[in-house]
Protein backbone atom coordinates (compact mmCIF):
# COMPACT_ATOMS: atom_id res chain seq x y z
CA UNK A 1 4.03 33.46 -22.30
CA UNK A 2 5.16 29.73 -22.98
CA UNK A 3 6.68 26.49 -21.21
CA UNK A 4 8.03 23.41 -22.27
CA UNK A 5 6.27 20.32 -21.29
CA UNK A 6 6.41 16.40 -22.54
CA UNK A 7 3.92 15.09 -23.84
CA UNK A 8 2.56 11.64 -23.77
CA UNK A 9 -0.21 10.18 -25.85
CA UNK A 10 -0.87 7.03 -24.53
CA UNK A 11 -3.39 3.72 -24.83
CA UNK A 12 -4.89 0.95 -22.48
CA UNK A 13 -7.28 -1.99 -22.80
CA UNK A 14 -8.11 -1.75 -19.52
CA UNK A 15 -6.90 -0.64 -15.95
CA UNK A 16 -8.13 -0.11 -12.35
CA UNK A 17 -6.90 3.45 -10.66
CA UNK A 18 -7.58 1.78 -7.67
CA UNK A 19 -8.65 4.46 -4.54
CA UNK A 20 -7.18 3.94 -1.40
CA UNK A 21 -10.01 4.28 0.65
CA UNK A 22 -12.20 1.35 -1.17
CA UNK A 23 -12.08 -2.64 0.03
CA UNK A 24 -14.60 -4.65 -0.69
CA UNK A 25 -15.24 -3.00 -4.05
CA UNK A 26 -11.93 -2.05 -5.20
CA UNK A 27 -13.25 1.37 -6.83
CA UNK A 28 -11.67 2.92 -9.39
CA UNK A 29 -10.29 6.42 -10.77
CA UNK A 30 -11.82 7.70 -13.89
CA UNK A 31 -8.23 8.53 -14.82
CA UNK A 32 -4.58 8.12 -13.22
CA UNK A 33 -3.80 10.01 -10.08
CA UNK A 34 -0.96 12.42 -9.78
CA UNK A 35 1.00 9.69 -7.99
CA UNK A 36 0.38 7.10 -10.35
CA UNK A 37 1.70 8.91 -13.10
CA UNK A 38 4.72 11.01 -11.27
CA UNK A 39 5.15 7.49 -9.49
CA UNK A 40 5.26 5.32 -13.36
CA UNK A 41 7.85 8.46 -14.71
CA UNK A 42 10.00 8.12 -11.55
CA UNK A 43 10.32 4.37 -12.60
CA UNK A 44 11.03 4.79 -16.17
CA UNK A 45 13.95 7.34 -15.14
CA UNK A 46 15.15 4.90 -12.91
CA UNK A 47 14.81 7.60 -10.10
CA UNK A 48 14.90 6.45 -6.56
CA UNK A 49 14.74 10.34 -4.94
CA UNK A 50 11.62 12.95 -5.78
CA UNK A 51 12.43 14.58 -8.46
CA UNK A 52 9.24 17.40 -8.39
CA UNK A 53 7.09 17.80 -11.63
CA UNK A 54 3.70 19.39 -12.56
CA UNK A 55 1.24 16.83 -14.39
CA UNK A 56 -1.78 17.22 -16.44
CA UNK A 57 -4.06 14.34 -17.11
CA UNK A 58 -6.82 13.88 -19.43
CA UNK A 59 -8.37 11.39 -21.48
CA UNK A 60 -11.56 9.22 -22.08
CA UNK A 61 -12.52 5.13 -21.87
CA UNK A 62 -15.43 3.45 -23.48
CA UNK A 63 -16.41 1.53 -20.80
CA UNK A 64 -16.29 0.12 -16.90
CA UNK A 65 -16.99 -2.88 -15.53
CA UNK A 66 -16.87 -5.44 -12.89
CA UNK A 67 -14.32 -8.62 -11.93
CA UNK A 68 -14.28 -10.93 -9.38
CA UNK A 69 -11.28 -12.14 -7.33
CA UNK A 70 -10.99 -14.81 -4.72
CA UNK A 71 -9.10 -12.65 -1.80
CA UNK A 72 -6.73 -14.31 0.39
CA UNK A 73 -6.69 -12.65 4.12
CA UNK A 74 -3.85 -14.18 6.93
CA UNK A 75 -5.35 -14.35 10.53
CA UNK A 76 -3.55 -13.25 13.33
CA UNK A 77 -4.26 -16.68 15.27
CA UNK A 78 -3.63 -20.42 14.00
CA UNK A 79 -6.91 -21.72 14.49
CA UNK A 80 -7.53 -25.83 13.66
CA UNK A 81 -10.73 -25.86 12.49
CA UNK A 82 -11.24 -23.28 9.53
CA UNK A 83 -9.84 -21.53 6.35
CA UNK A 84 -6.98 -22.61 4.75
CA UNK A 85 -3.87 -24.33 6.52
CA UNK A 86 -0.23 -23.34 5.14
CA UNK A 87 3.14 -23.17 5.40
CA UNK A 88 4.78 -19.98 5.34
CA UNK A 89 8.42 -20.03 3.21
CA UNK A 90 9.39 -17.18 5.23
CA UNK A 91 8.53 -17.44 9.07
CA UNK A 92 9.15 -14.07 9.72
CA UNK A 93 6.26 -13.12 7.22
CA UNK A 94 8.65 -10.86 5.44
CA UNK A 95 6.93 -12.40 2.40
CA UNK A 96 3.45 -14.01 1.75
CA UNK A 97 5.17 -17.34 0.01
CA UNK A 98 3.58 -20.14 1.23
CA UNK A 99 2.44 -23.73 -0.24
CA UNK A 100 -1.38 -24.84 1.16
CA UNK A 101 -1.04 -27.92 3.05
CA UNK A 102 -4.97 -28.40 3.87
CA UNK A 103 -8.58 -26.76 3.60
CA UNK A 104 -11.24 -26.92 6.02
CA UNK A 105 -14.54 -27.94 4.59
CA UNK A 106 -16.88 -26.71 7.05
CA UNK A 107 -16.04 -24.50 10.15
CA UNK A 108 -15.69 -27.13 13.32
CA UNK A 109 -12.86 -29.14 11.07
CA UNK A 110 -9.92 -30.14 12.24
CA UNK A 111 -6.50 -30.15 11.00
CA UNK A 112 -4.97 -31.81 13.64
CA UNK A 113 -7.36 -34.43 14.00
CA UNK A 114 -8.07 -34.46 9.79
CA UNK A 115 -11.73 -34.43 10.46
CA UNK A 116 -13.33 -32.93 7.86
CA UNK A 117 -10.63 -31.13 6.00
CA UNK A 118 -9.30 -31.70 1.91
CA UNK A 119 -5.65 -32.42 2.31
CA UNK A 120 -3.17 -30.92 -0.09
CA UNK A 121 0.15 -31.90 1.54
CA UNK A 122 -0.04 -34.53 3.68
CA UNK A 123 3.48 -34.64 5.12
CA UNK A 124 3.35 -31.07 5.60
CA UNK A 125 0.08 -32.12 7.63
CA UNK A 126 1.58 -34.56 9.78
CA UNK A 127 4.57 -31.62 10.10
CA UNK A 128 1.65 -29.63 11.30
CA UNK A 129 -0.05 -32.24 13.73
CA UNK A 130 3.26 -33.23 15.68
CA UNK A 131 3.93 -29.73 15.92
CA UNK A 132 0.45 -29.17 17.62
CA UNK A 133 1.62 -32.36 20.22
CA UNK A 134 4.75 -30.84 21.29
CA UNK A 135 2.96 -27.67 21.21
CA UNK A 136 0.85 -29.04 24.49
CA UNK A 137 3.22 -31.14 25.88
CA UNK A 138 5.77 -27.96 26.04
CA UNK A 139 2.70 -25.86 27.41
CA UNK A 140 1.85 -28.30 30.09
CA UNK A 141 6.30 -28.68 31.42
CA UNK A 142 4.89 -24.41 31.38
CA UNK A 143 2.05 -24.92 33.53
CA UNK A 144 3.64 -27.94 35.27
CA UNK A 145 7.25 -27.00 36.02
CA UNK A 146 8.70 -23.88 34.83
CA UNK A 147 5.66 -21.17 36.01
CA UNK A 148 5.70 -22.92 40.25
CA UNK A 149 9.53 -23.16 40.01
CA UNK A 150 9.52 -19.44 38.52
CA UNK A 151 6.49 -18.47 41.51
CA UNK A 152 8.69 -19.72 44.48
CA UNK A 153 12.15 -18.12 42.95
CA UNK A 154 10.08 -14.62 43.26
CA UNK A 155 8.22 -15.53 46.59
CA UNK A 156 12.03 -15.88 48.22
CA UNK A 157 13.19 -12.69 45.88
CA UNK A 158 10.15 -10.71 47.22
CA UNK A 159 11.03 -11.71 51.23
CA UNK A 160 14.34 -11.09 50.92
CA UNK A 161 13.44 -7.96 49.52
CA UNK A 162 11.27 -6.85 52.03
CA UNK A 163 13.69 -8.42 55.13
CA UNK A 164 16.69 -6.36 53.01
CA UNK A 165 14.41 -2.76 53.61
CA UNK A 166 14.20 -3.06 57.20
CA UNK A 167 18.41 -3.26 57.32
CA UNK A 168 20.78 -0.60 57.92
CA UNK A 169 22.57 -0.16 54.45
CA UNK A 170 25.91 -0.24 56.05
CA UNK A 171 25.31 -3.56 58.05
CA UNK A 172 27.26 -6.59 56.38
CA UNK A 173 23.82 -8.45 57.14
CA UNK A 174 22.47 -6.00 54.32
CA UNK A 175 25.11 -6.88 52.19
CA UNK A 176 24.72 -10.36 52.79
CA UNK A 177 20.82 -10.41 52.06
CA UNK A 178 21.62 -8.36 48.52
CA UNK A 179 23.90 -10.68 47.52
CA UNK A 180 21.91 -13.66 48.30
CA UNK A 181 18.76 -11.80 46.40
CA UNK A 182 20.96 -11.12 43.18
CA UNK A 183 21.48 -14.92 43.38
CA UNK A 184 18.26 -16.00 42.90
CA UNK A 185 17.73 -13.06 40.31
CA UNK A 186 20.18 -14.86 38.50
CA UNK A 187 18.50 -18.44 38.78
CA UNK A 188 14.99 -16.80 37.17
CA UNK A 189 17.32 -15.83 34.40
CA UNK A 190 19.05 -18.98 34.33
CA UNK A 191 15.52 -20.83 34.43
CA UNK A 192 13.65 -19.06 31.77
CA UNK A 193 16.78 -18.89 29.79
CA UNK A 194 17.53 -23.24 30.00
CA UNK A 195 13.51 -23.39 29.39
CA UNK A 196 13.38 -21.05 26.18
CA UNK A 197 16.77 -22.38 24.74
CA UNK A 198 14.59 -26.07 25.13
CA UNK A 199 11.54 -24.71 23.29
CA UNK A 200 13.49 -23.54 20.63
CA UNK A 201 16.03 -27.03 20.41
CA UNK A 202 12.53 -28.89 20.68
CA UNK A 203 10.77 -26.52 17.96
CA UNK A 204 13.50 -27.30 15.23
CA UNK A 205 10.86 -26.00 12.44
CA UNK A 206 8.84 -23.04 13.75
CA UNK A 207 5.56 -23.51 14.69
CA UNK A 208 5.20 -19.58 12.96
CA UNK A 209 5.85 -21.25 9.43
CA UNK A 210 2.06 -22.74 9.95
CA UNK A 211 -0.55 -19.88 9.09
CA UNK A 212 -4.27 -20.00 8.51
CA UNK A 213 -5.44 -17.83 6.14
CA UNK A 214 -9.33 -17.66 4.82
CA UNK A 215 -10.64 -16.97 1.30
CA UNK A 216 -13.49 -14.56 0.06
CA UNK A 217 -14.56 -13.22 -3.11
CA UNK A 218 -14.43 -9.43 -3.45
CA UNK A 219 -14.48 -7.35 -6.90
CA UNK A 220 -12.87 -4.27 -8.35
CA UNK A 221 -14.09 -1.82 -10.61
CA UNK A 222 -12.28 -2.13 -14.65
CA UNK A 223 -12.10 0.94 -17.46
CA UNK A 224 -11.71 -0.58 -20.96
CA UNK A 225 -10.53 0.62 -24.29
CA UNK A 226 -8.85 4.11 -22.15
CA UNK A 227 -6.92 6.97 -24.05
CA UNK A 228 -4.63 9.42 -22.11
CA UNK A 229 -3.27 12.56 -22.90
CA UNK A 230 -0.56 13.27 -20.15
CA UNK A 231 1.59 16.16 -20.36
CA UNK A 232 4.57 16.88 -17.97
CA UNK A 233 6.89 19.82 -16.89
CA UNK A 234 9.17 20.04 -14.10
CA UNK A 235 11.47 23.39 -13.92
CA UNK A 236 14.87 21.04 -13.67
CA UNK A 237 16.48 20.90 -17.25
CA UNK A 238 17.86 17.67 -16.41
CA UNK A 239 14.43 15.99 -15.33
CA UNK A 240 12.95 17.33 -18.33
CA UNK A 241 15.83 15.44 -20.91
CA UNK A 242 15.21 12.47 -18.67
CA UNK A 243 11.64 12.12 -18.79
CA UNK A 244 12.03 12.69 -22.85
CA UNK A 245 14.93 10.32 -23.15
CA UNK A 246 13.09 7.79 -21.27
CA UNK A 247 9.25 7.91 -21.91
CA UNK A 248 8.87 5.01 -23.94
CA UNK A 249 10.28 3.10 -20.79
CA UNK A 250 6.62 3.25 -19.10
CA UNK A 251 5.19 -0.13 -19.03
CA UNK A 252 2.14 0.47 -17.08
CA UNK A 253 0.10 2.41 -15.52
CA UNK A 254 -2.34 1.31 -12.10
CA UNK A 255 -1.81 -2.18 -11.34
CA UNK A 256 1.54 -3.99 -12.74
CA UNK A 257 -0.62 -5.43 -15.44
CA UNK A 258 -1.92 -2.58 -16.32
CA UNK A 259 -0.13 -2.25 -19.69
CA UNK A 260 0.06 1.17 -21.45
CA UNK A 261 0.91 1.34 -25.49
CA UNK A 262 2.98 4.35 -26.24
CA UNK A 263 1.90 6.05 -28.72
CA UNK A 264 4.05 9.14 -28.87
CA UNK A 265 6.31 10.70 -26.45
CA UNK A 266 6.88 14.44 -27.44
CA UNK A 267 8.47 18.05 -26.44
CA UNK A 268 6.00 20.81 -26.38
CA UNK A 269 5.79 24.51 -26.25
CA UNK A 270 2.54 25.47 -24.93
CA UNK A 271 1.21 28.81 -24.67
CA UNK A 272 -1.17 30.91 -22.32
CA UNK A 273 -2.54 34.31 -22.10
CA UNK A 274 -5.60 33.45 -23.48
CA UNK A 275 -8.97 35.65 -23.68
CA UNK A 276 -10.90 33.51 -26.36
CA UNK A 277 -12.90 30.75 -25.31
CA UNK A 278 -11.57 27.06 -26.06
CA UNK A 279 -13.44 23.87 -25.56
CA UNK A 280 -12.13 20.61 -24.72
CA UNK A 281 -14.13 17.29 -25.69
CA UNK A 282 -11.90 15.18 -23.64
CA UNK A 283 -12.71 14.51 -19.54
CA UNK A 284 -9.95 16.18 -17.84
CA UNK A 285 -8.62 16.65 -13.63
CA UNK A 286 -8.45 20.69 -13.29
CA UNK A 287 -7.66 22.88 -10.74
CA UNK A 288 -10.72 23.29 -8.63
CA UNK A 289 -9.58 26.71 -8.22
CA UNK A 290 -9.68 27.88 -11.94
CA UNK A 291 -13.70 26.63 -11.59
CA UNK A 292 -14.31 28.58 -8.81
CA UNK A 293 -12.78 31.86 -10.81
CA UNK A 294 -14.59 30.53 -13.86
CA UNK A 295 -11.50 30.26 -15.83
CA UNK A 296 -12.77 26.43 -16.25
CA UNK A 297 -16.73 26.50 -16.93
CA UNK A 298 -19.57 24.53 -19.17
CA UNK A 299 -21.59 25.61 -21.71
CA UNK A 300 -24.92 25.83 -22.69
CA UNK A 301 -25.70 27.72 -25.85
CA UNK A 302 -25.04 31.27 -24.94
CA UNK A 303 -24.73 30.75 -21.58
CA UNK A 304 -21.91 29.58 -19.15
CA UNK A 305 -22.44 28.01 -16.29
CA UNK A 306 -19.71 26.68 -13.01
CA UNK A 307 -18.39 23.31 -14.34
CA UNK A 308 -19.61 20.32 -12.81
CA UNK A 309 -18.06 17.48 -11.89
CA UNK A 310 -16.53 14.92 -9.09
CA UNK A 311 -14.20 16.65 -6.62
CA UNK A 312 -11.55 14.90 -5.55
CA UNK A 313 -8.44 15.39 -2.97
CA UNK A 314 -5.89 13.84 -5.32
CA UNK A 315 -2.42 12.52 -4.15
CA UNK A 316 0.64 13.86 -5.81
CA UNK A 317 3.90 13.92 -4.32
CA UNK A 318 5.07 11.80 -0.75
CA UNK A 319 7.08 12.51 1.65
CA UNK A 320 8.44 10.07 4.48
CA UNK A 321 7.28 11.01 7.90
CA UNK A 322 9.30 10.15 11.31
CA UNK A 323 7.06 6.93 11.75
CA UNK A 324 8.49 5.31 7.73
CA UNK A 325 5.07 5.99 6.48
CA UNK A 326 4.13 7.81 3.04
CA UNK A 327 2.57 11.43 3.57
CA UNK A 328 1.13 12.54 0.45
CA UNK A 329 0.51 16.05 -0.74
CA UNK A 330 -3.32 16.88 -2.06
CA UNK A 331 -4.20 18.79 -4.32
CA UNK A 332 -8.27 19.33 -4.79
CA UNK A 333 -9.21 19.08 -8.23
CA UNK A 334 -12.80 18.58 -10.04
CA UNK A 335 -12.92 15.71 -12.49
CA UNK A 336 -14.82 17.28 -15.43
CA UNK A 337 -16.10 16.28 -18.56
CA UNK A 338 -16.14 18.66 -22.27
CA UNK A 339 -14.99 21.95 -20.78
CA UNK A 340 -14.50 25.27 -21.68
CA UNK A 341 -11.82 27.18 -21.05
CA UNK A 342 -11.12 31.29 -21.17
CA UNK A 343 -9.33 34.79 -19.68
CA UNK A 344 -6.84 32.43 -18.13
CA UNK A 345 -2.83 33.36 -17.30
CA UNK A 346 0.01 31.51 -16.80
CA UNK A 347 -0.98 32.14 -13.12
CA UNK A 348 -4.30 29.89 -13.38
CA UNK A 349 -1.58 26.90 -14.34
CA UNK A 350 -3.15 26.69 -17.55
CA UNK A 351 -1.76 26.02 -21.01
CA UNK A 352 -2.85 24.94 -24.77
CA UNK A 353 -1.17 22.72 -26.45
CA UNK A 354 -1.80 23.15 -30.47
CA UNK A 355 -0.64 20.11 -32.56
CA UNK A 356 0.44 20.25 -36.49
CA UNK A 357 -3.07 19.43 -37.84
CA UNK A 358 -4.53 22.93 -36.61
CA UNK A 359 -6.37 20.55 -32.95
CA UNK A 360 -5.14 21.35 -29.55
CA UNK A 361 -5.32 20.37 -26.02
CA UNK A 362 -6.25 22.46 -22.76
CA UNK A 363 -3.63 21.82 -20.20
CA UNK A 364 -4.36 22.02 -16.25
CA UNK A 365 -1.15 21.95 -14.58
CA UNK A 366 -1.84 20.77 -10.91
């Protein structure tokens, strides 16, 4: 048995595979996820719909190492006296623009009163400090004016109310108490709306435009010098003369600076049905079920022995769920290192790939 596949032979300097779960220590993948990969193809094929596909990934780096960033985190409060003051392009926070206007040197500064603080911007700091004025002054006309006036308007609402349960429905004194309570249900409305309408008049830049955000230094995890062997295979025609047509359209894999070189972009027949025993020298994300069955296994002289490796529950494919979020599909596979492979089928998903010069590859379709 055959199948066609594409196959990409492909070069970093370095990348992070980030994994979702990490923070502080932005770990790392020791090779491209499903998504990752599926996600970069969709990309270069300009897709915006799934278009399904089967992946195989392995490959090898040199090295890993260590960076550290300086990690910018936006509170959910305004406070005066730490982290970094700044104004916000966007109020709505629909993006994270924003220009720094002041930092805090110590926590106990304060931006409105500039003790203690480096200024970057000092009109937008004086922006920032008459904001903070009116801020008060508008919360005190609250306090002062709006929340009694608002108090008594309910007080009469809530008498009337009771008076208007103790009437016979039918009564015109019943219909003269409702009307006289949808009267003052109207002057709340009228009063909060006059008083909100002011806020905003008074607030003609938003007080949301000033954020505080604080700084700390985290790292993430680097591979250097990486080389991938990628092959792809979807059972759509069309997706297949895509992904051919436009493989050398991949810029990157991981983060957006992640750059990849190309190094060849190719269609392959592979072939299964295989009894004889095949090795692989490369480190390699297989089906965890082929290890189990032993179709996947190491070697030690004359002996074989279950595979070992680092198990994983690797995302593939999304879908959107009712709530707009991303709902991956898993697949468990065991990230292994110079396999063997034998007595598999083109029912164990896996393939060999023989090249010109007589080498081949072991292909794990997941």
């Amino acid at each position: 048995m055959s199948k066609d596949a594409i196959r990409f032979i492909l070069h970093q300097s370095s990348a992070n595979y980030r994994k979702p779960e990490t923070y502080e220590n932005k770990m790392t993948y020791p090779l491209p996820p499903f998504s990752t990969v599926i996600g970069a193809i969709h990309k270069a094929c300009g897709y915006t719909s799934t278009h399904k596909m089967d992946v195989s990934i392995q490959g090898r780096y040199a090295s890993m190492g260590r960076r550290l960033y300086r990690d910018l985190n936006f509170m959910n409060s305004t406070f005066d006296d730490r982290g970094i003051l700044v104004k916000m392009t966007n109020e709505s926070m629909l993006s994270t623009a924003f220009v720094k206007v002041a930092e805090a040197k110590k926590q106990g500064s304060s931006f409105e009163k500039s003790e203690d603080i480096k200024v970057i911007d000092q009109a937008l700091l004086k922006e920032y400090q008459k904001l903070k004025v009116l801020g008060r002054e508008i919360q005190q006309m609250k306090n002062e004016r709006l929340k009694p006036e608002l108090e008594r308007l309910k007080a009469e609402k809530k008498k009337l109310s009771g008076r208007k349960k103790q009437l016979d429905k039918r009564s015109v004194e019943y219909e003269a108490v409702r009307r006289e309570e949808e009267e003052i249900q109207d002057k709340i409305r009228k009063t909060e709306r006059e008083f909100s309408e002011y806020e905003q008049n008074a607030f003609s830049i938003p007080y949301s435009r000033f954020r505080v955000v604080t700084a700390s230094v985290k790292q993430y995890e680097i591979l250097y010098d990486i080389d991938l062997i990628i092959h792809v295979t979807s059972d759509d025609r069309q997706t297949m003369e895509d992904i051919f047509h436009n493989g050398y359209n991949m810029t990157a894999l991981g983060r957006s600076e992640d750059f990849v070189t190309i190094e060849s972009v190719d269609r392959v027949t592979l072939s299964t049905g295989y009894e004889e025993e095949l090795s692989c020298d490369c480190s390699a994300y297989v089906d965890i079920t082929n290890v189990r069955k032993e179709k996947i296994f190491t070697r030690d002289r004359d002996q074989r022995f279950p595979a070992i490796g680092t198990k994983y529950a690797m995302p593939k494919l999304y879908a959107i769920n009712e709530n707009g979020q991303r709902e991956f599909e898993l697949k468990n596979v065991l990230y292994v290192s110079r396999f063997h492979a034998a007595d598999f089928t083109q029912e164990d998903g896996i393939y060999v790939d023989y090249r010109e010069d007589g080498s081949y590859y072991i292909v794990n379709f997941v």
